[in-house]
Each structure stands twice: as C-alpha cells, then as structure tokens.
N, C-alpha and C. Protein backbone atom coordinates (compact mmCIF):
# COMPACT_ATOMS: atom_id res chain seq x y z
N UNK A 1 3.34 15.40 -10.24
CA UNK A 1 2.75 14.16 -10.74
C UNK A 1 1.42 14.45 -11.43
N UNK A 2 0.69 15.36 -10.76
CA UNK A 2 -0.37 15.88 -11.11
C UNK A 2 -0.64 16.18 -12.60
N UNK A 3 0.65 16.98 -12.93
CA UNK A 3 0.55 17.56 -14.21
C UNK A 3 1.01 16.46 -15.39
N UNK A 4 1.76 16.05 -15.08
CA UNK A 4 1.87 15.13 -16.28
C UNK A 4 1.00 14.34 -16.63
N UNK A 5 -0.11 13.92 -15.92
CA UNK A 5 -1.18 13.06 -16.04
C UNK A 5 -2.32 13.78 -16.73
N UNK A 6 -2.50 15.35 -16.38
CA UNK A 6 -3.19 15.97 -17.07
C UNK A 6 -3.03 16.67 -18.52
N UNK A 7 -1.61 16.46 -18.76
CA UNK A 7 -0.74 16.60 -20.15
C UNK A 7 -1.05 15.64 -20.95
N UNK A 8 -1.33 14.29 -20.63
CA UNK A 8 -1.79 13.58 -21.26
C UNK A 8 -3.35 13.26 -21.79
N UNK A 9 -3.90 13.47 -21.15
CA UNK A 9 -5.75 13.90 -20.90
C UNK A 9 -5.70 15.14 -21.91
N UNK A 10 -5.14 16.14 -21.77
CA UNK A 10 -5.12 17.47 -22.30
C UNK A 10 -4.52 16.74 -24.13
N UNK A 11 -3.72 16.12 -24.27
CA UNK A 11 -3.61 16.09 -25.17
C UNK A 11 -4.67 14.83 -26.19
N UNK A 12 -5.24 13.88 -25.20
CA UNK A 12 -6.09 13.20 -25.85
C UNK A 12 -6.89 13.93 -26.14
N UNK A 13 -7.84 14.94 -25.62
CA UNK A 13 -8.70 16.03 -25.87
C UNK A 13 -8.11 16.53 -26.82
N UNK A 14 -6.77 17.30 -27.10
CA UNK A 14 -6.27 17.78 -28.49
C UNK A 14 -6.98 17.02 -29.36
N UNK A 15 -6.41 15.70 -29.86
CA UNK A 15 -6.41 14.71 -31.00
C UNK A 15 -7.84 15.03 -30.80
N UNK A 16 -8.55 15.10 -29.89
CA UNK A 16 -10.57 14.14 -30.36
C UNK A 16 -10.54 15.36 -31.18
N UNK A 17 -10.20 16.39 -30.47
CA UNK A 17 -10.91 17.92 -31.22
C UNK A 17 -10.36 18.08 -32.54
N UNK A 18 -8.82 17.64 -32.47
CA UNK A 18 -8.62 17.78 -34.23
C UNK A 18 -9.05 16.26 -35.38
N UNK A 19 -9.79 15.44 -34.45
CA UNK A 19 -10.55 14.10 -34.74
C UNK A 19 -9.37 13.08 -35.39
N UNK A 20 -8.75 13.20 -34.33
CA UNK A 20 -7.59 12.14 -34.66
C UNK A 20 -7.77 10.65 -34.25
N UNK A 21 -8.57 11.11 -33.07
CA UNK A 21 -9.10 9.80 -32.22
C UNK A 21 -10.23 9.11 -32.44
N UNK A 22 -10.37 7.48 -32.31
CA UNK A 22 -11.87 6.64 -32.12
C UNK A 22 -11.84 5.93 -30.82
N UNK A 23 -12.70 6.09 -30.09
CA UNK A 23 -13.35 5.30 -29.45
C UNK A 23 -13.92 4.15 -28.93
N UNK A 24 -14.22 3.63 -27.86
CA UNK A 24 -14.96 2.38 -27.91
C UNK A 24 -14.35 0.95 -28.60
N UNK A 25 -15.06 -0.03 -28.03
CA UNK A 25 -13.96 -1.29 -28.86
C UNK A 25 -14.40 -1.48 -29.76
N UNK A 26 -15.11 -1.57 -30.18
CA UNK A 26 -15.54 -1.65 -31.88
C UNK A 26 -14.25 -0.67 -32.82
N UNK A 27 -14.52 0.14 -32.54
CA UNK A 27 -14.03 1.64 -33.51
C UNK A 27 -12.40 1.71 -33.40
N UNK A 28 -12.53 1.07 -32.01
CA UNK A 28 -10.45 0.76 -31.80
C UNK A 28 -9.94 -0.30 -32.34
N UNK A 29 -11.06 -1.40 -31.91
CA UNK A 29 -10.23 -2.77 -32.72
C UNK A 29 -10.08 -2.60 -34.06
N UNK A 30 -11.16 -1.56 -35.16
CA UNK A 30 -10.97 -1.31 -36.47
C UNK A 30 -9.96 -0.71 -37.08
N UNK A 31 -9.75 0.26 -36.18
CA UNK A 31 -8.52 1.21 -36.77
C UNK A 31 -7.32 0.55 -36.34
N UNK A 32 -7.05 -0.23 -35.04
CA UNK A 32 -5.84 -0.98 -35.23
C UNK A 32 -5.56 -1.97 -36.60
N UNK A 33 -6.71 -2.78 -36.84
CA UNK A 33 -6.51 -3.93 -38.12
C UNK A 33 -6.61 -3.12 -38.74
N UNK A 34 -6.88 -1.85 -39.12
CA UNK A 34 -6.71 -0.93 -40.62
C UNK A 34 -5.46 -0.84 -40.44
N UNK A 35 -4.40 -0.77 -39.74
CA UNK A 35 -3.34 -0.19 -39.65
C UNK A 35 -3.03 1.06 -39.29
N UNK A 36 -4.32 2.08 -38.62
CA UNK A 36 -4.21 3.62 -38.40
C UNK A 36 -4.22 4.18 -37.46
N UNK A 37 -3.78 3.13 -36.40
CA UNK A 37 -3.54 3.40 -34.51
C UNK A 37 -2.55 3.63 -34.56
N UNK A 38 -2.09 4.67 -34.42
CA UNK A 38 -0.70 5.29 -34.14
C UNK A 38 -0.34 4.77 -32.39
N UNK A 39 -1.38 4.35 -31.54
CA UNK A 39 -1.29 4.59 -30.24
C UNK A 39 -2.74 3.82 -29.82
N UNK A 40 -2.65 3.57 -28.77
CA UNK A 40 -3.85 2.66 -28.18
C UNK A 40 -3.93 2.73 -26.89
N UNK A 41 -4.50 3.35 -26.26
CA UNK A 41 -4.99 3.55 -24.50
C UNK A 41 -6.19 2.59 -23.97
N UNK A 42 -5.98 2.14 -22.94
CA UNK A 42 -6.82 1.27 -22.39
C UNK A 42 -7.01 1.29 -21.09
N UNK A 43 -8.42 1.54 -20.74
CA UNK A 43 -8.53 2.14 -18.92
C UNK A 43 -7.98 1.52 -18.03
N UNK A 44 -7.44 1.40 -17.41
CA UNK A 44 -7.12 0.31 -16.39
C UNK A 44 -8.01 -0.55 -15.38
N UNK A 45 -9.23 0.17 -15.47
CA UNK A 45 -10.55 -0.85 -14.78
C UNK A 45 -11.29 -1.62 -15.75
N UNK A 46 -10.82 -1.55 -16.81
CA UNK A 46 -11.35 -1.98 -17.96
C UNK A 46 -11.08 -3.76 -18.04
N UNK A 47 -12.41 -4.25 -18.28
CA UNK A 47 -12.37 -5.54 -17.87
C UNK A 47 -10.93 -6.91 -18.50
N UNK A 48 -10.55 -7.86 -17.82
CA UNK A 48 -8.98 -8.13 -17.72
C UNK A 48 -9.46 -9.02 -19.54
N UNK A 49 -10.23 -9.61 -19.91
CA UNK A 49 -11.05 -9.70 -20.88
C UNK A 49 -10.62 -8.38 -22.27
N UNK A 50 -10.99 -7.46 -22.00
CA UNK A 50 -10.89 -6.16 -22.75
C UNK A 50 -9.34 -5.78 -22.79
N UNK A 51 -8.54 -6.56 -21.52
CA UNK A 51 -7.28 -6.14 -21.47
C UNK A 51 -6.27 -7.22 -22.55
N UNK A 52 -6.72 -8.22 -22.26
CA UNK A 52 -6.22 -9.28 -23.33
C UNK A 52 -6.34 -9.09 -24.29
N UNK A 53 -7.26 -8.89 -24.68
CA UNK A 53 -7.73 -8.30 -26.21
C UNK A 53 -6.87 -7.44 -26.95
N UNK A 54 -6.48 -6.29 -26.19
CA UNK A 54 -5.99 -5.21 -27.21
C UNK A 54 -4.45 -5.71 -26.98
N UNK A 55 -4.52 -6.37 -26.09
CA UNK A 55 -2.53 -6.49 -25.30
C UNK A 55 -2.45 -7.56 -26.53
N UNK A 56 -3.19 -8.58 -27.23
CA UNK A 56 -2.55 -9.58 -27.72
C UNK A 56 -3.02 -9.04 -29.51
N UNK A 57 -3.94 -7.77 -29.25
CA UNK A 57 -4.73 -7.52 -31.08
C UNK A 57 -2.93 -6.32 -31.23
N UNK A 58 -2.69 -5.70 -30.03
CA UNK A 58 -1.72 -4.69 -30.37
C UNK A 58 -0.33 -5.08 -30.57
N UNK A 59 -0.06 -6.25 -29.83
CA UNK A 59 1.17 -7.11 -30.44
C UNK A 59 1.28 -7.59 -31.91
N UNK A 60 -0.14 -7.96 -32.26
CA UNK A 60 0.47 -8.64 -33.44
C UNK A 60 0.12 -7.52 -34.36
N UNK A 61 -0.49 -6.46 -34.70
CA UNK A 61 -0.27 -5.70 -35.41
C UNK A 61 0.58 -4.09 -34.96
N UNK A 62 1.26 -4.45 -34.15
CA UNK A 62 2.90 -3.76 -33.88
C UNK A 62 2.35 -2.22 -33.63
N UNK A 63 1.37 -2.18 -32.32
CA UNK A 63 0.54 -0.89 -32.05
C UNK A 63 1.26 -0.36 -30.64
N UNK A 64 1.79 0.33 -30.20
CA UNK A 64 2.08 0.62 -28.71
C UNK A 64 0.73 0.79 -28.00
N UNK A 65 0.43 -0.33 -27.25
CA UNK A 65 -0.20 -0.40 -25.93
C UNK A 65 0.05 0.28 -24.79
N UNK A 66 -0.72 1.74 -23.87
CA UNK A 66 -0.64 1.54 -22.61
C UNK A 66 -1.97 1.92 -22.07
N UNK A 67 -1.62 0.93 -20.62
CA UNK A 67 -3.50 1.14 -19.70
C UNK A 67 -2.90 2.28 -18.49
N UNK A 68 -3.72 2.61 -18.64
CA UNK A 68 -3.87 4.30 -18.07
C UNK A 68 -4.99 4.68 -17.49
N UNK A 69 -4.87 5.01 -16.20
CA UNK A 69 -6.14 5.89 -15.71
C UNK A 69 -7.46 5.03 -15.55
N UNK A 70 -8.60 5.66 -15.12
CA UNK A 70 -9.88 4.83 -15.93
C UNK A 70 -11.05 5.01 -16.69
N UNK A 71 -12.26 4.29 -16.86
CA UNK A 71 -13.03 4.79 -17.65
C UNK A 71 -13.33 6.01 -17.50
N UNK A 72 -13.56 6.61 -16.72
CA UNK A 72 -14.55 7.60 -16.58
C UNK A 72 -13.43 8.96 -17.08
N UNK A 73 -12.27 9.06 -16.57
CA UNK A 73 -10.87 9.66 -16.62
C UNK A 73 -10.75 9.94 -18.38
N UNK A 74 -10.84 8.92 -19.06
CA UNK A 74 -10.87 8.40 -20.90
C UNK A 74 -11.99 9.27 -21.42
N UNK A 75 -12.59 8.93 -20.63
CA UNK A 75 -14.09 9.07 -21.59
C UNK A 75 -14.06 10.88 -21.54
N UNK A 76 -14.03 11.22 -20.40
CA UNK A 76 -14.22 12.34 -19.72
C UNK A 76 -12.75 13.85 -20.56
N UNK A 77 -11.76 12.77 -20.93
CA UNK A 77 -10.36 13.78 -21.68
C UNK A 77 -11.11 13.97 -23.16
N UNK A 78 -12.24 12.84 -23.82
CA UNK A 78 -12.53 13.33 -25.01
C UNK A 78 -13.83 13.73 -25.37
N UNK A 79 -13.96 14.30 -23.80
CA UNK A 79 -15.75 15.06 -23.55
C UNK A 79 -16.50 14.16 -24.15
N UNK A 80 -16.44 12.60 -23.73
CA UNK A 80 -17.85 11.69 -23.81
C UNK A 80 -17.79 11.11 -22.23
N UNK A 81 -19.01 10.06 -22.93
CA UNK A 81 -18.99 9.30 -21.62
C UNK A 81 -17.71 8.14 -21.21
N UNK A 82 -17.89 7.77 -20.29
CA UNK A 82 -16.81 6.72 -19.82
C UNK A 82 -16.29 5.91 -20.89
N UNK A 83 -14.71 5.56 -21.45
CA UNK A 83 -14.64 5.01 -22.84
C UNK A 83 -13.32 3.82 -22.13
N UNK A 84 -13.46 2.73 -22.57
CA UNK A 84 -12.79 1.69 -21.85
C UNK A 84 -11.51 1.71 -22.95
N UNK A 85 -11.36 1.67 -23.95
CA UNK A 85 -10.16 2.07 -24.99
C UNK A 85 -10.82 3.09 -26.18
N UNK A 86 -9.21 3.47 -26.46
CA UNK A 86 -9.14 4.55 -27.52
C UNK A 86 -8.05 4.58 -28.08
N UNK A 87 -7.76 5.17 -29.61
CA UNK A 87 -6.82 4.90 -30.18
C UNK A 87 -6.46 6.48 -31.15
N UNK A 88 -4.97 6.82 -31.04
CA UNK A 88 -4.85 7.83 -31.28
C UNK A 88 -4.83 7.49 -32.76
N UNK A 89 -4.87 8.39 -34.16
CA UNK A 89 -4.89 7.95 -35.52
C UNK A 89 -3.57 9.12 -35.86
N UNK A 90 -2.85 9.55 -35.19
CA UNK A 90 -1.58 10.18 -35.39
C UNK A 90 -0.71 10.46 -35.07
N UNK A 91 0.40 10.80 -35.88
CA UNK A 91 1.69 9.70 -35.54
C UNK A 91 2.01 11.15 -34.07
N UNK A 92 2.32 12.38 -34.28
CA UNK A 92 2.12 13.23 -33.76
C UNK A 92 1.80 13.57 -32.37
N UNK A 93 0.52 13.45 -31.96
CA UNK A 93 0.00 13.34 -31.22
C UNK A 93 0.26 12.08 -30.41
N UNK A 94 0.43 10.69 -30.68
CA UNK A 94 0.78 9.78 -30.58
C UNK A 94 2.11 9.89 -29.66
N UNK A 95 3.12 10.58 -30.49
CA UNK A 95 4.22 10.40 -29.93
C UNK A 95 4.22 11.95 -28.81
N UNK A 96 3.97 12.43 -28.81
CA UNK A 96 3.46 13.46 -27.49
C UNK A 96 3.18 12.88 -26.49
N UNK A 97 1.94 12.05 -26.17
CA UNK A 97 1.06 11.13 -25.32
C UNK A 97 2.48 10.32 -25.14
N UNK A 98 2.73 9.33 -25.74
CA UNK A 98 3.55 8.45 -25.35
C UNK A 98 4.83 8.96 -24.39
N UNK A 99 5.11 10.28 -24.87
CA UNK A 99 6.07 10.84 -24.10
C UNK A 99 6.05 10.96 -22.66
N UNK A 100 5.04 11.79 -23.00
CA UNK A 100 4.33 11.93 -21.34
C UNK A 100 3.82 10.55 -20.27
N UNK A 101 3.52 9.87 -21.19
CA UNK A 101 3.13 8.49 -20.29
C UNK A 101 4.13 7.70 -19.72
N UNK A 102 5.56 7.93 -21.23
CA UNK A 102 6.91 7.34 -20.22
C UNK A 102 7.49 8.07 -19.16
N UNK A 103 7.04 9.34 -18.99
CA UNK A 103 7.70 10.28 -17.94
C UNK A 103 7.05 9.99 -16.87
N UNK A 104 5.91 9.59 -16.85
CA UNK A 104 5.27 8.83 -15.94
C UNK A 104 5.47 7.72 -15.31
N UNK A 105 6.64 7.15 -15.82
CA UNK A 105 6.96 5.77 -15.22
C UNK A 105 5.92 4.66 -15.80
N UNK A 106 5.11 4.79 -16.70
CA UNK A 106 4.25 3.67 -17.20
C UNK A 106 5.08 2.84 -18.05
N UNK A 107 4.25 1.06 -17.87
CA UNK A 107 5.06 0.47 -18.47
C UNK A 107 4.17 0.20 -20.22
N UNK A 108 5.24 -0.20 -20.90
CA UNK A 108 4.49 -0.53 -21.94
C UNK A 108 4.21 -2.33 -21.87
N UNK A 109 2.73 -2.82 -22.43
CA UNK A 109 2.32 -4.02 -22.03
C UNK A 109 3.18 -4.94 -22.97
C-alpha cells in the first residue's frame, strides 16, 4: 500500500521538476480555465469550501478531479511548503498519476 502512494508523490515530484505542475489555488484555478490541467489533486484536509470549488470548477471544464493525501504530503512531493491543490499540465504524467491513484482504490469526485 505503501508504495503505490509513494509512486504517486514520486511522480508529482517528476512533473514539478520537469515543470509540468502549478500550484496553489490561484495558479490551479488558472490553468484549469486555460484548459491546461491535464489532472487536478486536492488535499484531502483541504477546506470542504476549497473542495467544492475545484469538484464543481473541474466538472464543468471536463478536468479529472482526485483528493488525495494532505497538505503537507502535496506540498512536501513538489519540495514546497504545504499546497492544498495542484494541477498536473501533462497529458503524460497525468495519466501515470491517475493510474496509480486508481490502483489505489480512489474514487474519482
């Protein structure tokens, strides 16, 4: 169980390092309405407020949503501080993460 959770962490760290990824809600809600969220993670302590938000901004612009882990867990896979969402910007990487998160038994929102 261990590892698959860190396959996923390991690979959000991929994307930051090849700067695939943004950060923070500002920088996530942008790149979803640009159209360039391949993928969208959201902490799971992350306020139910912050959770509505991306669950109802990622529906209507047709983004796969999942909440995962928590801040500190997020922040910490793309060597910053604690990050409440993040959004992958490739398709790639994207579908890696997602893989691993369904092997995980996570649901999509």
């Amino acid at each position: 169980m261990r590892l698959i959770q860190s396959k996923v962490l390991s690979l959000v760290g991929l994307a930051t390092k090849a700067g695939k990824t943004v950060s923070g809600e500002f920088m996530t809600e942008k790149e979803v309405k640009s159209g360039r969220a391949a993928l969208v993670i959201v902490a799971d302590d992350a306020s139910d407020n912050t959770k509505k938000k991306f669950r109802d901004m990622c529906e209507f612009y047709k983004v796969p949503i999942y909440f995962y882990r928590d801040k500190d867990t997020l922040g910490h896979a793309m060597g910053k501080e604690f990050r409440a969402s993040l959004a992958i910007l490739d398709e790639g990487f994207a579908k890696g993460i997602r893989k691993h998160l369904e092997t995980k038994d996570n649901t999509i929102a």
